[in-house]
C-alpha atoms as a PDB file:
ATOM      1  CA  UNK A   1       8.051 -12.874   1.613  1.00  0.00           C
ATOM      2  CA  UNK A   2       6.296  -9.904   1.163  1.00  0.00           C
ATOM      3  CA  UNK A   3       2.723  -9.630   0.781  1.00  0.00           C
ATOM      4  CA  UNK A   4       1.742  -7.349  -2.220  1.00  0.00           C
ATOM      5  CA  UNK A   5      -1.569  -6.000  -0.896  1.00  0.00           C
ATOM      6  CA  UNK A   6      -3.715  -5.631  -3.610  1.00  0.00           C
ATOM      7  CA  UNK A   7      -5.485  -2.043  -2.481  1.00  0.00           C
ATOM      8  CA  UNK A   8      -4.262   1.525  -1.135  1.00  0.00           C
ATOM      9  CA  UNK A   9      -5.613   1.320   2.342  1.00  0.00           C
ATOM     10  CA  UNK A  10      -6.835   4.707   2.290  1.00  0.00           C
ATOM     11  CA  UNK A  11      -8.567   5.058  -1.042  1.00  0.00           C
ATOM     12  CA  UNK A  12      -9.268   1.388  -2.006  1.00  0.00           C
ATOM     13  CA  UNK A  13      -7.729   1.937  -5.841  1.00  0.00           C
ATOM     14  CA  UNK A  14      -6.241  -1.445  -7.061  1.00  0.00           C
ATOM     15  CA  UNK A  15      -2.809  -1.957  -6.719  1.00  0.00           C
ATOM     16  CA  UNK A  16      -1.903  -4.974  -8.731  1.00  0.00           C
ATOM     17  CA  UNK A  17       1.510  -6.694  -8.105  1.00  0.00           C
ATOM     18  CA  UNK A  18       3.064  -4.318 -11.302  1.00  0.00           C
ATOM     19  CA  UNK A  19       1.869  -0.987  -9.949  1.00  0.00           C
ATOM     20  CA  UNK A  20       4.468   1.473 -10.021  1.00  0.00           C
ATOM     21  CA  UNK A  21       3.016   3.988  -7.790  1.00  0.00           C
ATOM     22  CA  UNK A  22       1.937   1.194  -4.801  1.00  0.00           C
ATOM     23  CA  UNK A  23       3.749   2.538  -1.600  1.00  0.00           C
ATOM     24  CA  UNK A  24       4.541   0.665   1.839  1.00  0.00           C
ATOM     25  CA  UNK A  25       5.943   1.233   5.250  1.00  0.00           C
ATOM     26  CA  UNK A  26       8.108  -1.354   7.685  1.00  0.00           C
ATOM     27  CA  UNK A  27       5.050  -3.435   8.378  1.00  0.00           C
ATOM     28  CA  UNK A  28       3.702  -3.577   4.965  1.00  0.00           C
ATOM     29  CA  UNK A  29       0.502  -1.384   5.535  1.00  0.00           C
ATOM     30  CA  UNK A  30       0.204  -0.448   1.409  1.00  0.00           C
ATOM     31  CA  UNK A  31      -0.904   3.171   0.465  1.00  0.00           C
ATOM     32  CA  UNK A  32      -0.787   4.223  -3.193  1.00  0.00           C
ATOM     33  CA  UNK A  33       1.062   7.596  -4.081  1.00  0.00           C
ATOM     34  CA  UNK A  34      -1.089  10.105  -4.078  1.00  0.00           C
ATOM     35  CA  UNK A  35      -2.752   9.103  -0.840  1.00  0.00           C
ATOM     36  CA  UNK A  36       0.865   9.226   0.405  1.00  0.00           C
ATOM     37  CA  UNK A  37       1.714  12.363  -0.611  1.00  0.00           C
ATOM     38  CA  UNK A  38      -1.829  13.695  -0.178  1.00  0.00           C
ATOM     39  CA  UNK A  39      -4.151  13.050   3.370  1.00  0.00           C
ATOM     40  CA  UNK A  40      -1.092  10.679   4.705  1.00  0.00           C
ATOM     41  CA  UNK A  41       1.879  13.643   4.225  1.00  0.00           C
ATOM     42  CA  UNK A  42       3.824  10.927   4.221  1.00  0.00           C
ATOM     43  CA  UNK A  43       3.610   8.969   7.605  1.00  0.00           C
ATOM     44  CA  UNK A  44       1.630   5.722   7.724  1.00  0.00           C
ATOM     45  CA  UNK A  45      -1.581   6.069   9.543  1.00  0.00           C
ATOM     46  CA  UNK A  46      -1.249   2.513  11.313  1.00  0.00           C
ATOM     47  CA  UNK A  47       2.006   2.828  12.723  1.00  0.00           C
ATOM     48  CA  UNK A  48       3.425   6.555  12.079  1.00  0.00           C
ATOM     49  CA  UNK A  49       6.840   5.533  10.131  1.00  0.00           C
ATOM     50  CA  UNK A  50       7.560   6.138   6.780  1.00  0.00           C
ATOM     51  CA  UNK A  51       6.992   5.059   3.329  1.00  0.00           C
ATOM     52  CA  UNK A  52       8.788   3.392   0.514  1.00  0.00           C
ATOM     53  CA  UNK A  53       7.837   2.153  -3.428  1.00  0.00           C
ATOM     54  CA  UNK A  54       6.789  -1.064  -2.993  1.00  0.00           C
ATOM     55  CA  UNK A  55       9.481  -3.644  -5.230  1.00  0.00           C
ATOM     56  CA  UNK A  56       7.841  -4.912  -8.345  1.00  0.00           C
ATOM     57  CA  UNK A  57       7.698  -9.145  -8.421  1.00  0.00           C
ATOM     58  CA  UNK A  58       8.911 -10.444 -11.491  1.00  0.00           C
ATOM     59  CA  UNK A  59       5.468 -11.615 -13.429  1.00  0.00           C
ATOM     60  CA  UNK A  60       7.134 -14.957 -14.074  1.00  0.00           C
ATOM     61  CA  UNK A  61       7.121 -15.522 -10.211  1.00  0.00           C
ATOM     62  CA  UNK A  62       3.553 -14.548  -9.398  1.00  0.00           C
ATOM     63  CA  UNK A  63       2.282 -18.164 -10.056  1.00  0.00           C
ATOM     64  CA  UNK A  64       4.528 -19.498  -7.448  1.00  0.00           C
ATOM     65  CA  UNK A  65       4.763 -16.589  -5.044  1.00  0.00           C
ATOM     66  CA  UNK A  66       1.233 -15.362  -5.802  1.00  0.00           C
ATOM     67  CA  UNK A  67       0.379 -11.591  -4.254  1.00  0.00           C
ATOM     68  CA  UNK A  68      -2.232 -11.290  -1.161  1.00  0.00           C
ATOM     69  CA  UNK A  69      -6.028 -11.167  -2.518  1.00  0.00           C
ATOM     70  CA  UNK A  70      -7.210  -9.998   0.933  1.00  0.00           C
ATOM     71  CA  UNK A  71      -8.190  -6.075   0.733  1.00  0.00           C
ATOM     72  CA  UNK A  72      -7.287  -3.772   4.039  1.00  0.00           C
ATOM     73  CA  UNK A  73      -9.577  -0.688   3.334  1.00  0.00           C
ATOM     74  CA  UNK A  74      -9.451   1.909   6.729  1.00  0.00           C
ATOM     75  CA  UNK A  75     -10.661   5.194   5.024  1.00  0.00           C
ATOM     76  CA  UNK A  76     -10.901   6.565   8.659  1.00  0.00           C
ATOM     77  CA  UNK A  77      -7.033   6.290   9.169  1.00  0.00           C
ATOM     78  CA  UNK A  78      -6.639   8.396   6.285  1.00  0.00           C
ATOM     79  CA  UNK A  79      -9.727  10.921   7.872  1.00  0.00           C
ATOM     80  CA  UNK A  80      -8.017  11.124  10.938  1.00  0.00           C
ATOM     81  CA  UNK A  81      -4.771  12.515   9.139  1.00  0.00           C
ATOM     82  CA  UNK A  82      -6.477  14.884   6.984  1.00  0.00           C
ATOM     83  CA  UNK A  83      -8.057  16.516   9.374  1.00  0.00           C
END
């Protein structure tokens, strides 16, 4: 089941279980958009592979397959790239 991270890793905005612009790669690591096509330029700083929109879970499913409440916030992964 995927996780829906609640947070871009990179800038810490909210990215609640309806955002359209939440982005992931193969392992899940969550990025919103314009991190993605901003510092990131498009690879994922935790594991180098690409990203994708993240689906959308129907809102009558979140009470039984509620999204991750645990933030991952590494604002250096996103330094590194930038630079």
């Amino acid at each position: 089941m995927l996780e829906l991270r609640p947070n871009c890793e990179c800038c810490d905005r909210d990215l609640p279980p309806g955002a359209t612009d939440a982005m992931i790669c193969s392992f899940e690591c969550t990025f919103c958009a314009d991190c993605v096509a901003g510092p990131l330029g498009g690879a994922c700083p935790n594991c180098g592979g690409g990203f994708v929109a993240r689906p959308i879970r129907p809102a009558k499913l979140l009470s039984k397959y509620p999204p991750s409440a645990v933030r991952v916030f590494k604002p250096e992964g996103c330094a590194d790239r930038a630079a």
